[in-house]
Each structure stands twice: as C-alpha cells, then as structure tokens.
N, C-alpha and C. Protein backbone atom coordinates (compact mmCIF):
# COMPACT_ATOMS: atom_id res chain seq x y z
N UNK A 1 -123.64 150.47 147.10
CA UNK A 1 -123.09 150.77 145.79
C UNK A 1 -123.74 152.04 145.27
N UNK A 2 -122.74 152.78 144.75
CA UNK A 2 -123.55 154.08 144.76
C UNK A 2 -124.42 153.57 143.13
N UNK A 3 -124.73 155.07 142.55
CA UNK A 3 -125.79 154.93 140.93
C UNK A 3 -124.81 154.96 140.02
N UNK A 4 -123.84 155.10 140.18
CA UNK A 4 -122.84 155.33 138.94
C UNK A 4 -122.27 154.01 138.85
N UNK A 5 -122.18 153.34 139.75
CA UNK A 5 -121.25 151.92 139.52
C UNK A 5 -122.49 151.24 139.55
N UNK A 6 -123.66 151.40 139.53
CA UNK A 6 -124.71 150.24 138.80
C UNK A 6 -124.99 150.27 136.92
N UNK A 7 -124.45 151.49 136.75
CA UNK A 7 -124.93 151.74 135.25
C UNK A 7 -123.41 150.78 134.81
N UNK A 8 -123.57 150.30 134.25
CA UNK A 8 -122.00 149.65 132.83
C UNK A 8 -121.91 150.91 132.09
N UNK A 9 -120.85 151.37 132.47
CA UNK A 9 -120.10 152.22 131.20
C UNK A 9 -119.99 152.10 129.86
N UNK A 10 -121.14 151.84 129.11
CA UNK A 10 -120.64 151.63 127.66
C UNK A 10 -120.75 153.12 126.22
N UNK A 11 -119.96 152.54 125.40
CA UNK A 11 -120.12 153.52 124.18
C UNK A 11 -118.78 154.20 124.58
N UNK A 12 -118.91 155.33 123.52
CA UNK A 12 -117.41 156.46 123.00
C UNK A 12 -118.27 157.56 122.82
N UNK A 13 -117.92 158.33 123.58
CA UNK A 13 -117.91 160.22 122.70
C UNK A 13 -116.96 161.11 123.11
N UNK A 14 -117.03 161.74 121.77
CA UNK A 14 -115.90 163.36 121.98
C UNK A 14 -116.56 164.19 122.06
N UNK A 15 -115.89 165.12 123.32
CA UNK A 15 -116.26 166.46 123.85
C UNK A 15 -115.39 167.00 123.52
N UNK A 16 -116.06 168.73 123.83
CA UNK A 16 -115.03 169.47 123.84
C UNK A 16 -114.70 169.95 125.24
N UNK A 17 -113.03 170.10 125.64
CA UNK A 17 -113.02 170.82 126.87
C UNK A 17 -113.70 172.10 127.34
N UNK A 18 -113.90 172.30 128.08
CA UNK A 18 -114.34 173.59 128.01
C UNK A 18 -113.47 174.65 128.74
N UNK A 19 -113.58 175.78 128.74
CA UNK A 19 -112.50 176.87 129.18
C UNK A 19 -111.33 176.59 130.62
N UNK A 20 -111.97 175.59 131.70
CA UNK A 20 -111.29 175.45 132.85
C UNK A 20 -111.00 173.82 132.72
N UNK A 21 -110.69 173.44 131.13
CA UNK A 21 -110.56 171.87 131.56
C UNK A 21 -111.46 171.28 132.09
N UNK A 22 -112.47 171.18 131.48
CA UNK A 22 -113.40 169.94 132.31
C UNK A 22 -114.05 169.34 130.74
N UNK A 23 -114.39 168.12 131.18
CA UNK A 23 -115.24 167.63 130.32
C UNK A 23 -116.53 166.95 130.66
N UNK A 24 -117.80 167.13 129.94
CA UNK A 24 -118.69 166.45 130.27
C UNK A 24 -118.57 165.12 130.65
N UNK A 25 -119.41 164.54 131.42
CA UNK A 25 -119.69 162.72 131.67
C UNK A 25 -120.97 162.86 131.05
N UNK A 26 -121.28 161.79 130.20
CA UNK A 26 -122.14 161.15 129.57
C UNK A 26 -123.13 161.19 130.80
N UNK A 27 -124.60 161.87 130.93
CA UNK A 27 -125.68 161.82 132.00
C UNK A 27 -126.03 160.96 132.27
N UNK A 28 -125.83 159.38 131.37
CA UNK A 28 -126.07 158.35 131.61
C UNK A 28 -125.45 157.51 132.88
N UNK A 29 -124.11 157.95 133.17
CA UNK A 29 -123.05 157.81 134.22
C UNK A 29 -123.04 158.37 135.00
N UNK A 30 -123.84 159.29 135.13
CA UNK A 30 -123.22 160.02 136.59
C UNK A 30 -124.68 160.06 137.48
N UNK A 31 -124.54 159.97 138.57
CA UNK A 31 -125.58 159.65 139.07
C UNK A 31 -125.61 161.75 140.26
N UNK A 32 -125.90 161.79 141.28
CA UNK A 32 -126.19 163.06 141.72
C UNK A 32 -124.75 163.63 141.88
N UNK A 33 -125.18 165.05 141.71
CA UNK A 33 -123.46 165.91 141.73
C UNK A 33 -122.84 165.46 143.17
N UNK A 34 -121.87 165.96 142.91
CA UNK A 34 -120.83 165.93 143.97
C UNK A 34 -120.40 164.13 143.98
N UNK A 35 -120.43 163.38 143.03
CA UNK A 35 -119.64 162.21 143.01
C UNK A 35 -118.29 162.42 142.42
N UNK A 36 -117.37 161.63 143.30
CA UNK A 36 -115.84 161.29 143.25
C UNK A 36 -115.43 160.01 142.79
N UNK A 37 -114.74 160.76 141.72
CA UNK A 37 -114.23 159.54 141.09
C UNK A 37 -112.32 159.30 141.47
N UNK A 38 -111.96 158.01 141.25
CA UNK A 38 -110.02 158.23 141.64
C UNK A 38 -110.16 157.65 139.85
N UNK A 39 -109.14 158.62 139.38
CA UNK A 39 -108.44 158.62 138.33
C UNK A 39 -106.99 157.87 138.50
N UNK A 40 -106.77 157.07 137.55
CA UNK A 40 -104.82 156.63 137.11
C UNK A 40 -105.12 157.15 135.98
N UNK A 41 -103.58 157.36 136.06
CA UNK A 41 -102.95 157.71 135.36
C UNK A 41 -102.25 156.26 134.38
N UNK A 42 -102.62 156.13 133.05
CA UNK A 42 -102.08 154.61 132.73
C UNK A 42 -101.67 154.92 131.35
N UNK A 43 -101.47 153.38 130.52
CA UNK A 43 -100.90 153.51 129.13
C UNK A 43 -101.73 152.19 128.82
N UNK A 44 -102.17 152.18 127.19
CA UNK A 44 -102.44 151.39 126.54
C UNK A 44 -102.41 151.42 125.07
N UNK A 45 -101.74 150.45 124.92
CA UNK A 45 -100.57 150.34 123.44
C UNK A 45 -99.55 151.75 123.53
N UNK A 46 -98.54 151.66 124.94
CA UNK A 46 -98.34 153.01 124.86
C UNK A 46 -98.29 154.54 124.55
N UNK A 47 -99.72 154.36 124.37
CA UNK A 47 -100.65 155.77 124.26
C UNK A 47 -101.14 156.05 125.95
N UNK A 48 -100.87 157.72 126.61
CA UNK A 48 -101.48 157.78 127.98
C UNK A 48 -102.91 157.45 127.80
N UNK A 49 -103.90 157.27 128.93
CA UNK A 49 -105.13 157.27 129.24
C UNK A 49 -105.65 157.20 130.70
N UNK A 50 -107.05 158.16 130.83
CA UNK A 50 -107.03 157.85 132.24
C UNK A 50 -107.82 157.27 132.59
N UNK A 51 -107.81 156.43 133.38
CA UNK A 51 -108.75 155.47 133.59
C UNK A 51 -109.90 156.12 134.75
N UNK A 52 -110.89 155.40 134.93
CA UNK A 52 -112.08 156.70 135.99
C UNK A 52 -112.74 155.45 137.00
N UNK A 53 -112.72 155.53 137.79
CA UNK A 53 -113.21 154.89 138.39
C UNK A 53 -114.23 155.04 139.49
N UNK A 54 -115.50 154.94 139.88
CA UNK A 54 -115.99 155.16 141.46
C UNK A 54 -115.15 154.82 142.28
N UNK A 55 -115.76 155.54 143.23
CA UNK A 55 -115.16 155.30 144.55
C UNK A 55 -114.82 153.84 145.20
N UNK A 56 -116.37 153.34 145.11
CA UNK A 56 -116.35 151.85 145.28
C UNK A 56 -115.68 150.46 144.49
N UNK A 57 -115.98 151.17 142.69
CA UNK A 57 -115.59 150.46 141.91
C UNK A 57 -113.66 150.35 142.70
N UNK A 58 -113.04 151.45 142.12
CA UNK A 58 -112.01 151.34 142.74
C UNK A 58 -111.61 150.35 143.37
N UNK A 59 -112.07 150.30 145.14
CA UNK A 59 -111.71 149.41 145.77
C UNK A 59 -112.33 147.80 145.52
N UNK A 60 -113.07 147.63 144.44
CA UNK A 60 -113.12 146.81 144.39
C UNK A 60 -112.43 146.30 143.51
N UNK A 61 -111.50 146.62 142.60
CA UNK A 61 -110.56 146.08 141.55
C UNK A 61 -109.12 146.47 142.76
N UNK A 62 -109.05 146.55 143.19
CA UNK A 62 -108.07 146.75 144.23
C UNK A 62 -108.17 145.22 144.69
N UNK A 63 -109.29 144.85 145.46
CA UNK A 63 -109.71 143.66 146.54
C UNK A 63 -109.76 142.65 145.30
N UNK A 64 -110.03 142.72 144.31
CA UNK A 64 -109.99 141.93 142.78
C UNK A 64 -108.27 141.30 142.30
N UNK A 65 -107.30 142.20 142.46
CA UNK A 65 -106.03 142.51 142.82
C UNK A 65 -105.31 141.40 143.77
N UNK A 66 -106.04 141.82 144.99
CA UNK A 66 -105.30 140.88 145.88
C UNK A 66 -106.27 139.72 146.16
N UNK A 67 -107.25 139.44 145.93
CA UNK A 67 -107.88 138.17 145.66
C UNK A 67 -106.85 137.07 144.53
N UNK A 68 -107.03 138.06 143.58
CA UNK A 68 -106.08 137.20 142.53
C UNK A 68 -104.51 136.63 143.04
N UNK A 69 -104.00 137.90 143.91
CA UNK A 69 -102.70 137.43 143.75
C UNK A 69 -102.56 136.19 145.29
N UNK A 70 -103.58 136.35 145.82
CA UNK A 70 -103.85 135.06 146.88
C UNK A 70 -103.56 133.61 146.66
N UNK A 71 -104.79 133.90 145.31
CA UNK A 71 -105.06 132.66 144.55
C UNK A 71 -103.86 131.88 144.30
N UNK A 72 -103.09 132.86 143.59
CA UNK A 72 -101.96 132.33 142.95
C UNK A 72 -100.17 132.33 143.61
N UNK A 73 -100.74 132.74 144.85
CA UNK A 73 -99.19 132.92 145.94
C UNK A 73 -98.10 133.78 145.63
N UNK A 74 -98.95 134.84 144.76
CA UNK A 74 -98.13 135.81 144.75
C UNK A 74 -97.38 136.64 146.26
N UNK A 75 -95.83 137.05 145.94
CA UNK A 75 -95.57 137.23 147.29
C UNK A 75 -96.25 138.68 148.03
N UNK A 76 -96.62 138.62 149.12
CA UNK A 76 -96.83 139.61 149.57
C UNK A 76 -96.43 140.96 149.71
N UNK A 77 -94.86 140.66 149.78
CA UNK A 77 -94.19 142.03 149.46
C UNK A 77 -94.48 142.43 147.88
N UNK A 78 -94.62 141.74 147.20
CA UNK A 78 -94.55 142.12 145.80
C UNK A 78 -95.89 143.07 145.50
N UNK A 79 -96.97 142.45 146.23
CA UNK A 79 -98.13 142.49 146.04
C UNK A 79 -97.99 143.99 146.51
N UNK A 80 -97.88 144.01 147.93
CA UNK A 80 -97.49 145.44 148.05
C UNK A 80 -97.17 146.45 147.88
N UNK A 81 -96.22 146.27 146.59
CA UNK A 81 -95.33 147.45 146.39
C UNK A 81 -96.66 146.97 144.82
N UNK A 82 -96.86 146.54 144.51
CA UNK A 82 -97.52 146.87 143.31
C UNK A 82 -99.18 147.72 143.18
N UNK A 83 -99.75 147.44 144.33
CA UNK A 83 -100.86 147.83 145.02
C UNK A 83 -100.56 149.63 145.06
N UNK A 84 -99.22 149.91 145.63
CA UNK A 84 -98.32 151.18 145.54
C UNK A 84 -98.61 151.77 144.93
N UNK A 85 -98.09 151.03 143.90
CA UNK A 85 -97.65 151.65 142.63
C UNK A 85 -98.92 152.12 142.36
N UNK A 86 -99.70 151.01 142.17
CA UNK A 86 -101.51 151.47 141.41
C UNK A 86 -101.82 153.01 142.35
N UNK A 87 -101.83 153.04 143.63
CA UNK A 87 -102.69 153.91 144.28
C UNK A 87 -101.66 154.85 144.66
N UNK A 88 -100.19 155.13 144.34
CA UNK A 88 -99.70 156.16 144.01
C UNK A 88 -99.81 157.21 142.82
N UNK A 89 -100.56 156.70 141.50
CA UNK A 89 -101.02 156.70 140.37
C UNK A 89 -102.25 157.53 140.20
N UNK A 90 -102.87 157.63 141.20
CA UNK A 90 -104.01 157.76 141.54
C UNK A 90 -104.75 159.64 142.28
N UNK A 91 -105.55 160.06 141.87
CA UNK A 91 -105.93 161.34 142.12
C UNK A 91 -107.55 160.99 142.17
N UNK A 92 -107.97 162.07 142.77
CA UNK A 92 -109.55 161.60 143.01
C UNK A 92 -109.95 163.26 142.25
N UNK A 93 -111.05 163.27 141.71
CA UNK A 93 -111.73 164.17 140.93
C UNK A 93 -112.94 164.58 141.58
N UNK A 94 -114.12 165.38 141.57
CA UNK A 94 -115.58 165.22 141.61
C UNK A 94 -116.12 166.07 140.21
N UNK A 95 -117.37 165.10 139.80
CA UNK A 95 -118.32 165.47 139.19
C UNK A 95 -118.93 166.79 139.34
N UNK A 96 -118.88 167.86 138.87
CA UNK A 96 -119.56 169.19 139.17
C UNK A 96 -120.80 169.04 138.87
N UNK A 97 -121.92 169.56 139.46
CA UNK A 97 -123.73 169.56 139.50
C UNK A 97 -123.40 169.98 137.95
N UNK A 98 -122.82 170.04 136.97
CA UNK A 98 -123.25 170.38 135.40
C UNK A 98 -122.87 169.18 135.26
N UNK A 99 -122.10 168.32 135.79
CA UNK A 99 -121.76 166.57 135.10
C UNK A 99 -120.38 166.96 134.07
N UNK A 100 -119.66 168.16 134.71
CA UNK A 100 -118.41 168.21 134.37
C UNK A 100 -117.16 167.16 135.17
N UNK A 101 -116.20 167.28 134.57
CA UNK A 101 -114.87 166.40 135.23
C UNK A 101 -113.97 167.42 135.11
N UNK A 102 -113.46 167.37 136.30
CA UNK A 102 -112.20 168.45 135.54
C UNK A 102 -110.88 167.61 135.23
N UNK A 103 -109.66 167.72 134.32
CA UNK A 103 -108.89 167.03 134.01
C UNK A 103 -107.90 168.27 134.40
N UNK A 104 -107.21 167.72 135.47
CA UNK A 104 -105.62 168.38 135.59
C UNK A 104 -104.93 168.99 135.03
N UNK A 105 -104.00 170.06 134.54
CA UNK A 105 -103.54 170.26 133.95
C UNK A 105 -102.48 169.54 132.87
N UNK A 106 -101.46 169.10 134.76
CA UNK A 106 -100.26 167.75 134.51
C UNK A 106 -100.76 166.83 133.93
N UNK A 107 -102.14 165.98 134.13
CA UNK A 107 -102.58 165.14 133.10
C UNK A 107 -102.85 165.46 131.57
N UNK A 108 -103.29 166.59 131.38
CA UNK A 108 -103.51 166.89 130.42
C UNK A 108 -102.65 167.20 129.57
N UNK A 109 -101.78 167.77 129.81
CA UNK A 109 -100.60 168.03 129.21
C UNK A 109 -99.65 166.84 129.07
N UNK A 110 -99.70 166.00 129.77
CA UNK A 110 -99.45 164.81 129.50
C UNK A 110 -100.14 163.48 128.38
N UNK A 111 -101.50 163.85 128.30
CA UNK A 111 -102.31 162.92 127.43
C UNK A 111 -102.29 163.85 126.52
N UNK A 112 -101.74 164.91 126.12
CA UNK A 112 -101.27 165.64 124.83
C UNK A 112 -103.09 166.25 124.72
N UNK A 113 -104.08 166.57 125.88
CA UNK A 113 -105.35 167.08 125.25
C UNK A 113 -105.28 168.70 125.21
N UNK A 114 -105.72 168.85 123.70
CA UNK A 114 -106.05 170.12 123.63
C UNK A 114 -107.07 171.04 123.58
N UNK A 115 -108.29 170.54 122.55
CA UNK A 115 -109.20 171.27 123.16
C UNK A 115 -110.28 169.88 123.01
N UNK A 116 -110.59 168.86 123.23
CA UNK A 116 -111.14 167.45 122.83
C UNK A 116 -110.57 166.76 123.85
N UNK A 117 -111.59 165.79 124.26
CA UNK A 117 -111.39 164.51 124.96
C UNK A 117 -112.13 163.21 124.68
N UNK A 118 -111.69 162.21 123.91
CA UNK A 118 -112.87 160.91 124.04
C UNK A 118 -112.93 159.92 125.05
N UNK A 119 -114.24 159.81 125.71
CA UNK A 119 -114.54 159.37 126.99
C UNK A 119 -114.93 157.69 126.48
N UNK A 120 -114.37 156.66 126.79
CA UNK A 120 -115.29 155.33 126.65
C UNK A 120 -114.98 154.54 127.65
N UNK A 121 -116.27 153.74 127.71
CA UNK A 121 -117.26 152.89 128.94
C UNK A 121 -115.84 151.83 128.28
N UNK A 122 -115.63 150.80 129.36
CA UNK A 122 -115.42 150.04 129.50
C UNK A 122 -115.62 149.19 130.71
N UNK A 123 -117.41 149.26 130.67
CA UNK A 123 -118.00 147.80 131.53
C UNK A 123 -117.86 148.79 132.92
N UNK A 124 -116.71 148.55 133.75
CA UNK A 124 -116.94 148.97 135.30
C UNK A 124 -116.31 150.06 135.25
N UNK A 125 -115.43 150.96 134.14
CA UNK A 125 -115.01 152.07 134.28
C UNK A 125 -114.92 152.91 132.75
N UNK A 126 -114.47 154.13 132.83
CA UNK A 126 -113.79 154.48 131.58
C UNK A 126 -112.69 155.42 131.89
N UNK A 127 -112.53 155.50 130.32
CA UNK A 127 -111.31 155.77 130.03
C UNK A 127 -111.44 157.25 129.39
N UNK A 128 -110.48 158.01 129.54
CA UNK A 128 -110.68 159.34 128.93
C UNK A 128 -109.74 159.57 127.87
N UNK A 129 -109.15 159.57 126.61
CA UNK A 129 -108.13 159.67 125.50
C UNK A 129 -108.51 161.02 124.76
N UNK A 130 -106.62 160.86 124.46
CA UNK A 130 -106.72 162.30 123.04
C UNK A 130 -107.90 161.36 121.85
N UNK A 131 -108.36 162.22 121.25
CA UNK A 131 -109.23 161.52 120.49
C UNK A 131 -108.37 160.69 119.26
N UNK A 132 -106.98 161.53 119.32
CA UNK A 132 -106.15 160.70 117.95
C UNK A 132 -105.72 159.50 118.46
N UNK A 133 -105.57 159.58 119.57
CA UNK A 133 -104.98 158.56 120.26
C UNK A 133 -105.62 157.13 119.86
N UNK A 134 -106.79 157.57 120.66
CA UNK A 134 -108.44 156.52 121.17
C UNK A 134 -108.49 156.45 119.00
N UNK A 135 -108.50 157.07 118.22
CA UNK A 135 -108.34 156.45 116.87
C UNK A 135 -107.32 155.35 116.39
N UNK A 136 -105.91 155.70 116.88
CA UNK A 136 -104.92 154.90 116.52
C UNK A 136 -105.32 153.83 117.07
N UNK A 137 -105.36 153.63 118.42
CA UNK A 137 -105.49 152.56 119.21
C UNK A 137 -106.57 151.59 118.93
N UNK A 138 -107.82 152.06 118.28
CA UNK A 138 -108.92 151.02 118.29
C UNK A 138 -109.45 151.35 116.62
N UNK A 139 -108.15 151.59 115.55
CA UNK A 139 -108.52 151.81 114.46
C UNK A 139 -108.40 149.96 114.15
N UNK A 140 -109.43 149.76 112.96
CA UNK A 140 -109.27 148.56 112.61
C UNK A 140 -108.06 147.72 112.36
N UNK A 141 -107.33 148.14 111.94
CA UNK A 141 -106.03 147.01 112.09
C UNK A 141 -105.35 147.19 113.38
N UNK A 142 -105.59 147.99 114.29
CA UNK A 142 -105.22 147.33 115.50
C UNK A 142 -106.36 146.81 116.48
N UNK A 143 -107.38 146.51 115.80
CA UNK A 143 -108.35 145.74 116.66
C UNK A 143 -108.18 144.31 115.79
N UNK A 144 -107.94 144.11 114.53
CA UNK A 144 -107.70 143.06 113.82
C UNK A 144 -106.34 142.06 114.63
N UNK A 145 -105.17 143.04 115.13
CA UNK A 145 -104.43 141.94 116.08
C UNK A 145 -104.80 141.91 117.25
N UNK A 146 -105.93 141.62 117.61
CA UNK A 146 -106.33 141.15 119.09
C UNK A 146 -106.99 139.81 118.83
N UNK A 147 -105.93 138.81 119.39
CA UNK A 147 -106.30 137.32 119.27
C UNK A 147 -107.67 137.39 120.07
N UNK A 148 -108.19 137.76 120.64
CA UNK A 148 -109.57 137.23 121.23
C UNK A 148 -110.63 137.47 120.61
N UNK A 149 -110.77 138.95 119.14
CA UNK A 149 -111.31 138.72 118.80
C UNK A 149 -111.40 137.69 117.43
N UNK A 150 -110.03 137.50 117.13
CA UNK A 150 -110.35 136.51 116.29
C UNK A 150 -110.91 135.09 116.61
N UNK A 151 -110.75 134.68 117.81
CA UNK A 151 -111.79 133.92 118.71
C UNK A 151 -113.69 133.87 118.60
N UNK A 152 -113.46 135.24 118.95
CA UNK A 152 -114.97 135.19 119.18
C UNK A 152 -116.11 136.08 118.16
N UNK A 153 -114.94 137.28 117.19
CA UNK A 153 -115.27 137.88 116.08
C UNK A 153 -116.38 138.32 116.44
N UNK A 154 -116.32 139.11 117.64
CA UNK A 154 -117.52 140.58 117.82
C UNK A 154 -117.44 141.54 117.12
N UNK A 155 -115.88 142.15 117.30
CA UNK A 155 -115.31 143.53 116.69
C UNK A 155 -114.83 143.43 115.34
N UNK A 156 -114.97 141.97 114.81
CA UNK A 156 -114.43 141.81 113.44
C UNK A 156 -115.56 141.34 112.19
C-alpha cells in the first residue's frame, strides 16, 4: 500500500489554479513525487466532481464493486458493463515533485473551474469541486436533508 492511501483524506480547502491548471494536494496526502492517481469523472447532487483516487485505492473499490455484486447475484454481464462504465470514466494524473495535480482542460471546462478548486478528503479518496458548487452542495440545508444525519446528528 503505497503512503498516500494510508493517510484518510480528511478536511476541505480552496486553491488557486495556477497558470498550467494544476492544483496543489494538501502535503498531508501525498506521499513522494511522481504518484498517480486515476481520476472519474462523476456527479453529486448533479453538480460535476472528480473523484481522486490511488492507484491501489482504486482497485480496491473496484474489487469492493464486485465483491458486493457477488454477494448479492448481481448478473455478471451487468456487472460488466458497469465496471465499464466506471473505468471508461477514468484518466490517471501524477503528482508533480511541487505536490501539484494537473486538471485537464476537458475536465475543467466541464466542472465550470476557473481560477479555484476545492479539494475534500473523503476517508479513502477526494474529491475536487468548483468551489460554488462544493458550497451549494454541502451548504446547510442541503446537509439538513440527509436522513443519516438526522440519525446520528454529527453534521447537524
């Protein structure tokens, strides 16, 4: 397991891009230059976001994937073409020795970033958002309709 998938991804910050599209990683995450990460391309509360993953992490939410769909007799072809889908989705990045990322253009222009990116940990990966976005999405009344935390009332 490499050093980056032992640290938990946690917290939020905004950067600024810098002239060639890249954005810092939090030094806390990145373990020696030249690490590769595979990026998707995804949506949440249909807002884009990209999700970051190690190398390893990756395949292990992959093998997480089809463990699950074992469990539950999901069909194989299905499984397949959905597995696809995920790792057609998918681009691999590296960390530059400054603990830059570079973000694509096509992505970028797609997650609407202009000169800002907010990066947050979520446990085995993160996520990269327009920062208005990553506001709408986890502004208090839309963390107020998430039945789990009214369950367990961490975030509330």
């Amino acid at each position: 397991m490499s050093a980056i998938s032992k640290v938990p991804f946690r917290g939020n910050v905004t950067h600024k891009l810098d002239p060639k599209s890249r954005i810092a990683v939090p030094a806390g995450w990145r373990s020696a230059q030249g690490e590769v990460l595979v990026m998707i391309e995804a949506h949440s509360e249909g807002r884009p976001v990209l999700k970051c993953y190690t190398q390893e992490g990756f395949a292990e939410t992959i093998e997480t994937i089809r463990q699950h769909a074992r469990e539950h007799s999901v069909n194989p072809g299905e499984l397949d073409q959905y597995v696809g889908k995920i790792t057609g989705c998918c681009f691999e990045a590296e960390v530059s020795s400054q603990g830059k990322l570079l973000i694509p253009k096509p992505q970028r222009e797609r997650m609407n970033l202009s000169d800002c990116a907010t990066i947050v940990g979520r446990g085995s990966y993160f996520e990269i958002w327009a920062p208005t976005d990553f506001e709408i999405v986890h502004s208090a009344e839309a963390m107020s309709k998430l039945q789990l935390d009214q369950l367990f009332h961490i975030l509330s």
